[in-house]
Protein backbone atom coordinates (compact mmCIF):
# COMPACT_ATOMS: atom_id res chain seq x y z
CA UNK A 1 9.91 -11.34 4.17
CA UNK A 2 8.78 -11.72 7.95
CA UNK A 3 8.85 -8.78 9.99
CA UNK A 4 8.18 -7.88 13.47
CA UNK A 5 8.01 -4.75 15.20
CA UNK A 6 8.60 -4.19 18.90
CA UNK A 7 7.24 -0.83 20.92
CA UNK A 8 9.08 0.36 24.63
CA UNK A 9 9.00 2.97 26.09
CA UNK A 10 12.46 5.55 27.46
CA UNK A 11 12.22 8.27 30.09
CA UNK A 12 14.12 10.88 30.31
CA UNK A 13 14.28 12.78 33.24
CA UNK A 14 16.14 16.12 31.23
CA UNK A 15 15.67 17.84 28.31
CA UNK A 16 16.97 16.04 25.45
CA UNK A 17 18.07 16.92 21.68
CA UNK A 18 18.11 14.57 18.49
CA UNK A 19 20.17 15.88 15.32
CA UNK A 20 16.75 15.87 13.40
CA UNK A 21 15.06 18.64 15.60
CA UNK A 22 15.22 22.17 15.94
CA UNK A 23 14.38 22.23 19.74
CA UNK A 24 14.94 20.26 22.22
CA UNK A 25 12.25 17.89 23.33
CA UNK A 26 10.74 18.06 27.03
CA UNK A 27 11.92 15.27 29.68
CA UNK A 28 9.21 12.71 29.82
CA UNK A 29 8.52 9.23 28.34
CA UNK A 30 8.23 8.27 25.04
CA UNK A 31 7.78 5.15 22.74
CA UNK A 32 10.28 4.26 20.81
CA UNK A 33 9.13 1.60 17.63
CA UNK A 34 11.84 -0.71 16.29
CA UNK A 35 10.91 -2.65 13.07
CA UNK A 36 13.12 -5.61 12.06
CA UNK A 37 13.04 -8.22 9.46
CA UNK A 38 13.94 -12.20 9.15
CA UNK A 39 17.24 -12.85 8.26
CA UNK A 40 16.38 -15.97 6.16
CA UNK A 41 18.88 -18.74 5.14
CA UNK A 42 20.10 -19.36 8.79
CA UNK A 43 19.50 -22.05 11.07
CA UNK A 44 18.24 -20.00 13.88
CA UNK A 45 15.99 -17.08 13.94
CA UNK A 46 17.83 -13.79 13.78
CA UNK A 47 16.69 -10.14 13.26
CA UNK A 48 18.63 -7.17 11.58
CA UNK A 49 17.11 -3.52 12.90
CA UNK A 50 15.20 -1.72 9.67
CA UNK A 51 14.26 1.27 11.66
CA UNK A 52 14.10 2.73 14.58
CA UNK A 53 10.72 5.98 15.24
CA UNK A 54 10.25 8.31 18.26
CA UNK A 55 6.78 8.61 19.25
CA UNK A 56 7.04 12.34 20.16
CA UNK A 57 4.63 15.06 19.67
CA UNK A 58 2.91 16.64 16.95
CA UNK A 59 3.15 20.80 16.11
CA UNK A 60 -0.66 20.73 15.81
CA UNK A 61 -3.68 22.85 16.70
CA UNK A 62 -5.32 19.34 17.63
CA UNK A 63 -4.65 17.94 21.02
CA UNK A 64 -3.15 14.66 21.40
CA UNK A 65 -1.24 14.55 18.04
CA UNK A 66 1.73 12.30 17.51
CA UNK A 67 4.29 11.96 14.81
CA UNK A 68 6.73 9.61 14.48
CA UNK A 69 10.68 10.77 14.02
CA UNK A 70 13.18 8.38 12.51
CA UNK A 71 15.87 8.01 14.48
CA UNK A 72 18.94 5.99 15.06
CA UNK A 73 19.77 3.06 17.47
CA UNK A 74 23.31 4.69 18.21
CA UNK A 75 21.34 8.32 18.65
CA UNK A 76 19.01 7.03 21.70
CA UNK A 77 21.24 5.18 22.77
CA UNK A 78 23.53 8.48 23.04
CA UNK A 79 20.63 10.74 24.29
CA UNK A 80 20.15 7.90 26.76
CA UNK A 81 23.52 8.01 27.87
CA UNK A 82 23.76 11.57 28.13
CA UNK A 83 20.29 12.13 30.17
CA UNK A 84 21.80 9.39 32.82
CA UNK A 85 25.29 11.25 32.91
CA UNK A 86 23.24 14.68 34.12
CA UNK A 87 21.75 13.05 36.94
CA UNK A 88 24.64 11.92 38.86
CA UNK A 89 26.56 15.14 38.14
CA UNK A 90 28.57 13.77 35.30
CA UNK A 91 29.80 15.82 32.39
CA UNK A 92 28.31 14.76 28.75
CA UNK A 93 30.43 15.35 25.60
């Protein structure tokens, strides 16, 4: 099976929570890792998403620690959403 995996990186410019953490993580930028694989059998090359990670960091007594947090397309997309709402003033549900 081919694979590929594609790195970006989101900014938020507020405070932001995910359903998989506690606390909320600090505004900033972080690198979000998307993994896909070959569909095979069609006649054009298409991808289907196998996971999506957060680059975010590490509870650690060593500096510069990341971890990586599984997360969901429609979840970023949402925190996304709701980080762009707060800076023009509009109310997030």
């Amino acid at each position: 099976m081919i694979e590929r995996t594609t790195n970006s990186e989101i900014t938020f410019a507020h405070p932001f929570a995910l359903s998989s953490l506690v606390a909320p993580l600090q505004a900033g930028t972080y690198r979000l890792v998307v993994d896909e694989e070959l569909i095979e059998g069609l006649s054009f090359p298409a991808y289907r998403r196998v996971a999506t990670h957060l680059e975010i960091p590490a509870i650690s007594v060593e500096a510069g620690t990341r971890q990586f947090l599984q997360v969901t397309a429609a979840e970023i997309e949402s925190a996304l959403r709701n980080d762009a709402e707060m800076a023009i003033g509009w109310p997030t549900n």
